[in-house]
C-alpha atoms as a PDB file:
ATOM      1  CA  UNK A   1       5.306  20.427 -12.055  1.00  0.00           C
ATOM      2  CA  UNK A   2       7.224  18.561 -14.737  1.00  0.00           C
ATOM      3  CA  UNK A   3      10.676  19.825 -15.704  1.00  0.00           C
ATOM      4  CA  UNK A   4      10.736  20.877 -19.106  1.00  0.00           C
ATOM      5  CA  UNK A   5      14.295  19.374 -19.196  1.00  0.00           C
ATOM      6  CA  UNK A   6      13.216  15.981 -17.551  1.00  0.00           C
ATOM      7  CA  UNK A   7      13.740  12.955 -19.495  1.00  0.00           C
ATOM      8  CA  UNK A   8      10.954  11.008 -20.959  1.00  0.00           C
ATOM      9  CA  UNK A   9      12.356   8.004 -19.325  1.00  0.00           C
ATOM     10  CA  UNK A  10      12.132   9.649 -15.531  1.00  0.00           C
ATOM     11  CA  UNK A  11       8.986   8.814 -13.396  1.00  0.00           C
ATOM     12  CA  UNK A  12       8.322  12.712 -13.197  1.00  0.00           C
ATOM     13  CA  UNK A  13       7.399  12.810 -17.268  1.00  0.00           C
ATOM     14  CA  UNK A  14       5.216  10.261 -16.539  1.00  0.00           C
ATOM     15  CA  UNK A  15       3.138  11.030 -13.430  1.00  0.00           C
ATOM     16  CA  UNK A  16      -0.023  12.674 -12.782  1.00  0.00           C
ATOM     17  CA  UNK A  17       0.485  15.803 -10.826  1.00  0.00           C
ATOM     18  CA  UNK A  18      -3.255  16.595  -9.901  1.00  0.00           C
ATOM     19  CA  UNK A  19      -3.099  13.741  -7.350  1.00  0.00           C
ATOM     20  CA  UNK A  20      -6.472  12.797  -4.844  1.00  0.00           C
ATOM     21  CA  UNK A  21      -5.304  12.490  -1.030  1.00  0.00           C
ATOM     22  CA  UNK A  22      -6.589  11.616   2.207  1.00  0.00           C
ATOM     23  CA  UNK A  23      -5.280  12.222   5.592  1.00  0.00           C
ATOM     24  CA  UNK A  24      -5.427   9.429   7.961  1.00  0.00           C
ATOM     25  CA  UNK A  25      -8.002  10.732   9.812  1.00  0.00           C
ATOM     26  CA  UNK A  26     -10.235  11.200   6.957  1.00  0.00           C
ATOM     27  CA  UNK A  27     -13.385   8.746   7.197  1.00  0.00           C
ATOM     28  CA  UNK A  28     -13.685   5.602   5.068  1.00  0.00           C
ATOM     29  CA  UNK A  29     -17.303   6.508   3.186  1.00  0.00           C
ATOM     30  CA  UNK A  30     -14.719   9.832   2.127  1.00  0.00           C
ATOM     31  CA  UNK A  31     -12.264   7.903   0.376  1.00  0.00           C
ATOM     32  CA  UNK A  32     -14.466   5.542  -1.032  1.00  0.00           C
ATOM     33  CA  UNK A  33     -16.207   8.309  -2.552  1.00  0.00           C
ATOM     34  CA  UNK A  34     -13.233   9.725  -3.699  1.00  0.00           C
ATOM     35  CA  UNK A  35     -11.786   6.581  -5.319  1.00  0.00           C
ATOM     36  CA  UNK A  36     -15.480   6.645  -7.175  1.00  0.00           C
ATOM     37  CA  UNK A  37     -15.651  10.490  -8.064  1.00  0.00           C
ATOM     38  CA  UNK A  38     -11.793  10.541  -9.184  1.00  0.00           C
ATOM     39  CA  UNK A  39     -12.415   6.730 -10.751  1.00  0.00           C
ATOM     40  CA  UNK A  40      -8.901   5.738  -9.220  1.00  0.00           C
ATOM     41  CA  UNK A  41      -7.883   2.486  -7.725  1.00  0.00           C
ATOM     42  CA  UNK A  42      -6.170   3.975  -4.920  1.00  0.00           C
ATOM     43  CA  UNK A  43      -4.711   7.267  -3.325  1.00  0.00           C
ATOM     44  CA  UNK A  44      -1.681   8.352  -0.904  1.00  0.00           C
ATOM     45  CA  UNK A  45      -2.645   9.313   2.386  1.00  0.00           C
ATOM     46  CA  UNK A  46      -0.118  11.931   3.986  1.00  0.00           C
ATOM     47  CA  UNK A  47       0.219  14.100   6.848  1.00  0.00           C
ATOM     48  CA  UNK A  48      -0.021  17.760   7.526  1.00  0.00           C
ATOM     49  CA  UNK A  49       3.247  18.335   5.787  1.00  0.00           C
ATOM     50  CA  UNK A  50       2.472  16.434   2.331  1.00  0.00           C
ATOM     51  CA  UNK A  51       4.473  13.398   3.522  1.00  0.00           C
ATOM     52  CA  UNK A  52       3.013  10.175   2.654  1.00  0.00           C
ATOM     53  CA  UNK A  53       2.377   7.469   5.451  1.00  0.00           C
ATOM     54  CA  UNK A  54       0.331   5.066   3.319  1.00  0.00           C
ATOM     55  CA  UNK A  55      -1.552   3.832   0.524  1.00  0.00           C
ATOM     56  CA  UNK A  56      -5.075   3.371   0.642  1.00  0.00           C
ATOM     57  CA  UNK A  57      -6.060   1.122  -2.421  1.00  0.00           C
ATOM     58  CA  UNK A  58      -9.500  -0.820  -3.370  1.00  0.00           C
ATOM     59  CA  UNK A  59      -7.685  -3.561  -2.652  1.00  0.00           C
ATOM     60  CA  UNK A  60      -7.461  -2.261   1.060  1.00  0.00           C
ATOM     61  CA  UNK A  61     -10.799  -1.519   1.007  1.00  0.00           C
ATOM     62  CA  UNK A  62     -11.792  -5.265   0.952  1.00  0.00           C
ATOM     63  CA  UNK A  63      -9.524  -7.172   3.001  1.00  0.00           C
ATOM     64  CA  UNK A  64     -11.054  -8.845   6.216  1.00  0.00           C
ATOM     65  CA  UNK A  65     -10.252  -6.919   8.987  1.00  0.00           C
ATOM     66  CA  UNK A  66     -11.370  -7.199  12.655  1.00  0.00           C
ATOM     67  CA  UNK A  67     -14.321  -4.903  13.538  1.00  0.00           C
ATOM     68  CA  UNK A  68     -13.731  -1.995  15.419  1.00  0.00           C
ATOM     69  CA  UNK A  69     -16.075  -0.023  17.977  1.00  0.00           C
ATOM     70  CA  UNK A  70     -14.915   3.071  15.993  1.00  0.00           C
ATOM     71  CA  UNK A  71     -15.686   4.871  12.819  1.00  0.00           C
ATOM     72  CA  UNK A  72     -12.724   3.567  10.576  1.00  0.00           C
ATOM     73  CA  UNK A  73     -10.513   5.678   8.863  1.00  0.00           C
ATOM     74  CA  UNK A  74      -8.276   5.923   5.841  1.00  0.00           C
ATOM     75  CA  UNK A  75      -5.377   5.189   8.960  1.00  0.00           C
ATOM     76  CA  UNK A  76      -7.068   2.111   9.673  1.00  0.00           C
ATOM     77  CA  UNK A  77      -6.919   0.588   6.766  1.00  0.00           C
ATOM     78  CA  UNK A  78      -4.086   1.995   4.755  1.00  0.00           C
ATOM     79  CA  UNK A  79      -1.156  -0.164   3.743  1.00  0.00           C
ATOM     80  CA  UNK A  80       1.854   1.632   5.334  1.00  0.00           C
ATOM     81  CA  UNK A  81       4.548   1.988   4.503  1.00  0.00           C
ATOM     82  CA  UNK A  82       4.393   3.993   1.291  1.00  0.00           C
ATOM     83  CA  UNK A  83       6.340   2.487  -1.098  1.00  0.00           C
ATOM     84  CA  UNK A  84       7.448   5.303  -2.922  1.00  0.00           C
ATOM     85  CA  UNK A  85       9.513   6.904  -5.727  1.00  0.00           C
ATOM     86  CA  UNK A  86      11.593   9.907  -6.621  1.00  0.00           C
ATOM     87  CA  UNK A  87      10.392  12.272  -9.890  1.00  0.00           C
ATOM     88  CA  UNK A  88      13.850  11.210 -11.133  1.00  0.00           C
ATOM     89  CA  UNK A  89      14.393   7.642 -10.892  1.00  0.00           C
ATOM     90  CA  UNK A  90      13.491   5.920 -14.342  1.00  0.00           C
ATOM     91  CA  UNK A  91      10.719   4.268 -15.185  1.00  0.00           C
ATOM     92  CA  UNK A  92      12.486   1.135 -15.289  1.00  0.00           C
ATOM     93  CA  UNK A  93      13.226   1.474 -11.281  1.00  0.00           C
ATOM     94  CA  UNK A  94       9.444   2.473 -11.032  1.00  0.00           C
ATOM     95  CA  UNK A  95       8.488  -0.712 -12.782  1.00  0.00           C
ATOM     96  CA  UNK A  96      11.057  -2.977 -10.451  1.00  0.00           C
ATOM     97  CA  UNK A  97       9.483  -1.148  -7.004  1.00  0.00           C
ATOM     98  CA  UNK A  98       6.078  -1.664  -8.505  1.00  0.00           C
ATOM     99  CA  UNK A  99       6.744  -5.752  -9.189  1.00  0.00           C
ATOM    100  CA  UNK A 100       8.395  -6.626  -6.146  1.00  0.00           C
ATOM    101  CA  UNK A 101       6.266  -4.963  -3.578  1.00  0.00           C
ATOM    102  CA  UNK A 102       2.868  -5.715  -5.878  1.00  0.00           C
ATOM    103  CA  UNK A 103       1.607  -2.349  -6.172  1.00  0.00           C
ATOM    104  CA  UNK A 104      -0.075  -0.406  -8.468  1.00  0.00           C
ATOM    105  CA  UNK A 105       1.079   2.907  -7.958  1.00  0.00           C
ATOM    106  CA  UNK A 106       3.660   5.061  -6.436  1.00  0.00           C
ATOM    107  CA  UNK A 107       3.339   7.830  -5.301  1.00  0.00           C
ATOM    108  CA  UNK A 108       5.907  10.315  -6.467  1.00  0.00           C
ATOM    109  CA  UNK A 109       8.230  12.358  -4.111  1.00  0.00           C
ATOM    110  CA  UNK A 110      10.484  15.160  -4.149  1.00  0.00           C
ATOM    111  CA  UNK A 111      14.061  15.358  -2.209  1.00  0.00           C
ATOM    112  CA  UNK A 112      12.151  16.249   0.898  1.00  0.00           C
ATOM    113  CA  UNK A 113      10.094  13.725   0.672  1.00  0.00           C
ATOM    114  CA  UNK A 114       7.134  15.492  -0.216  1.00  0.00           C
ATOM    115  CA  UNK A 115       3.952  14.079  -2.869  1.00  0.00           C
ATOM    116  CA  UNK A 116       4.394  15.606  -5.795  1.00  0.00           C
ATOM    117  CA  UNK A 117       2.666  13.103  -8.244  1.00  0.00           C
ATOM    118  CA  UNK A 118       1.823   9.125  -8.619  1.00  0.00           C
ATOM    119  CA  UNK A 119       2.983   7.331 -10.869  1.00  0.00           C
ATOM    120  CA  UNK A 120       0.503   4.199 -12.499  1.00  0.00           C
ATOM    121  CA  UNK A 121       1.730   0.863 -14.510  1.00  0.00           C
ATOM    122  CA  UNK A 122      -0.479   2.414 -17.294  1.00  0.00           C
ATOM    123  CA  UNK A 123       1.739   5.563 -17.195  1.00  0.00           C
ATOM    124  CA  UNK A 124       4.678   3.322 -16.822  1.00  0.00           C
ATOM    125  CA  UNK A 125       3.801   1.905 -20.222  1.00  0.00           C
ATOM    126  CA  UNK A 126       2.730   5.032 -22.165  1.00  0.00           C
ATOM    127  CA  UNK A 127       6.649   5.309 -22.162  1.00  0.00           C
ATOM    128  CA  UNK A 128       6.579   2.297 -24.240  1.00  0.00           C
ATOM    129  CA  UNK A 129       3.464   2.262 -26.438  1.00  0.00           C
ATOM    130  CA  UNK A 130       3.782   4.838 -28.862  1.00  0.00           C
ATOM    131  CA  UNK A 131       1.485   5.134 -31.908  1.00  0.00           C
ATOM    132  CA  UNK A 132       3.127   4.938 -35.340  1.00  0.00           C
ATOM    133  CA  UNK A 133       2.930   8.303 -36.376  1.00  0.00           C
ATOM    134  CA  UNK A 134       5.004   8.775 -32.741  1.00  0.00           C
ATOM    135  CA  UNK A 135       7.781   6.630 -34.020  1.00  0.00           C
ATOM    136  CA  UNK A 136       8.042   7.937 -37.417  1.00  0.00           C
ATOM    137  CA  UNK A 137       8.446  11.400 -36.030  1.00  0.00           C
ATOM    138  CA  UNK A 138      11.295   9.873 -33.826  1.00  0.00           C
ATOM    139  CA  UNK A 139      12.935   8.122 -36.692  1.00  0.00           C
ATOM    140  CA  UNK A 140      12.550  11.222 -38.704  1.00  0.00           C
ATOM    141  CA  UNK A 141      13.990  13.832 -36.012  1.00  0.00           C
ATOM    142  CA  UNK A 142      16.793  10.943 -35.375  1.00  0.00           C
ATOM    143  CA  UNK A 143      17.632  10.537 -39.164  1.00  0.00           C
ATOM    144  CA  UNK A 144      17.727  14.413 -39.704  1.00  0.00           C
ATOM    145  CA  UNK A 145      20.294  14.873 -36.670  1.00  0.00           C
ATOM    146  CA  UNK A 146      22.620  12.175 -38.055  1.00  0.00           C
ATOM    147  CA  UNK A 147      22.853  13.975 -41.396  1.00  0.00           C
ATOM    148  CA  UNK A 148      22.954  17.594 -40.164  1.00  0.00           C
ATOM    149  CA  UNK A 149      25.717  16.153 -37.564  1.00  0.00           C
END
């Protein structure tokens, strides 16, 4: 789903696209062995029509909550509402959303407001970390343009 023309500095060149979901009504032993099977820290939940509603995160998971008479659910326990973020804000605005609400992840939406990715502080700072033979190739492509231009 990523736009060959996105920027590298946009949330949607950065997020994972393959992303684990539940739906509210999806039972808690489900999503914790999800979270184990998919080794993630957390997961959107969203309705019918791919919207998301919550975040369900480990963190969640082991709050103190009042016990129920009822099976709990992903609904129960979710941390609503999503913050989210659009595939084309920068990673900079992802970062900002991330530190003031104290999240981990975002999940990523399109102008309808659908999931179409998350977004993770480690992808966040892939955008930064680049290996040296990464930045000589940049220096090189950047020193090449400047002559040829």
């Amino acid at each position: 789903m990523r736009d060959a023309g996105m920027k590298i500095t946009e949330v949607g060149a950065v997020m994972t696209t393959d992303v684990v979901t539940a739906a509210p009504g999806t039972p808690l032993g489900d999503v914790i062995r999800a979270l184990g099977e998919h080794r993630v820290g957390g997961l959107p939940v969203t309705d019918e029509e791919d919207r998301v509603i919550g975040v369900i995160s480990t963190s969640d998971l082991t709050r103190p909550r009042p016990v129920r008479r009822r099976t709990r659910t992903a609904g129960d326990v979710m941390s609503a509402p999503a913050v989210v973020v659009g595939a084309r804000a920068t990673v900079t605005e992802a970062s900002w959303l991330m530190t003031g609400h104290g999240v981990a992840r975002l999940p990523v939406v399109d102008d309808e407001e659908r999931l179409v990715g998350i977004v993770t502080r480690a992808g966040l700072l892939q955008t930064v970390l680049r290996t040296d033979g990464a930045i000589e190739r940049a220096v090189r492509r950047d020193v090449s343009g400047r002559r040829s231009g």
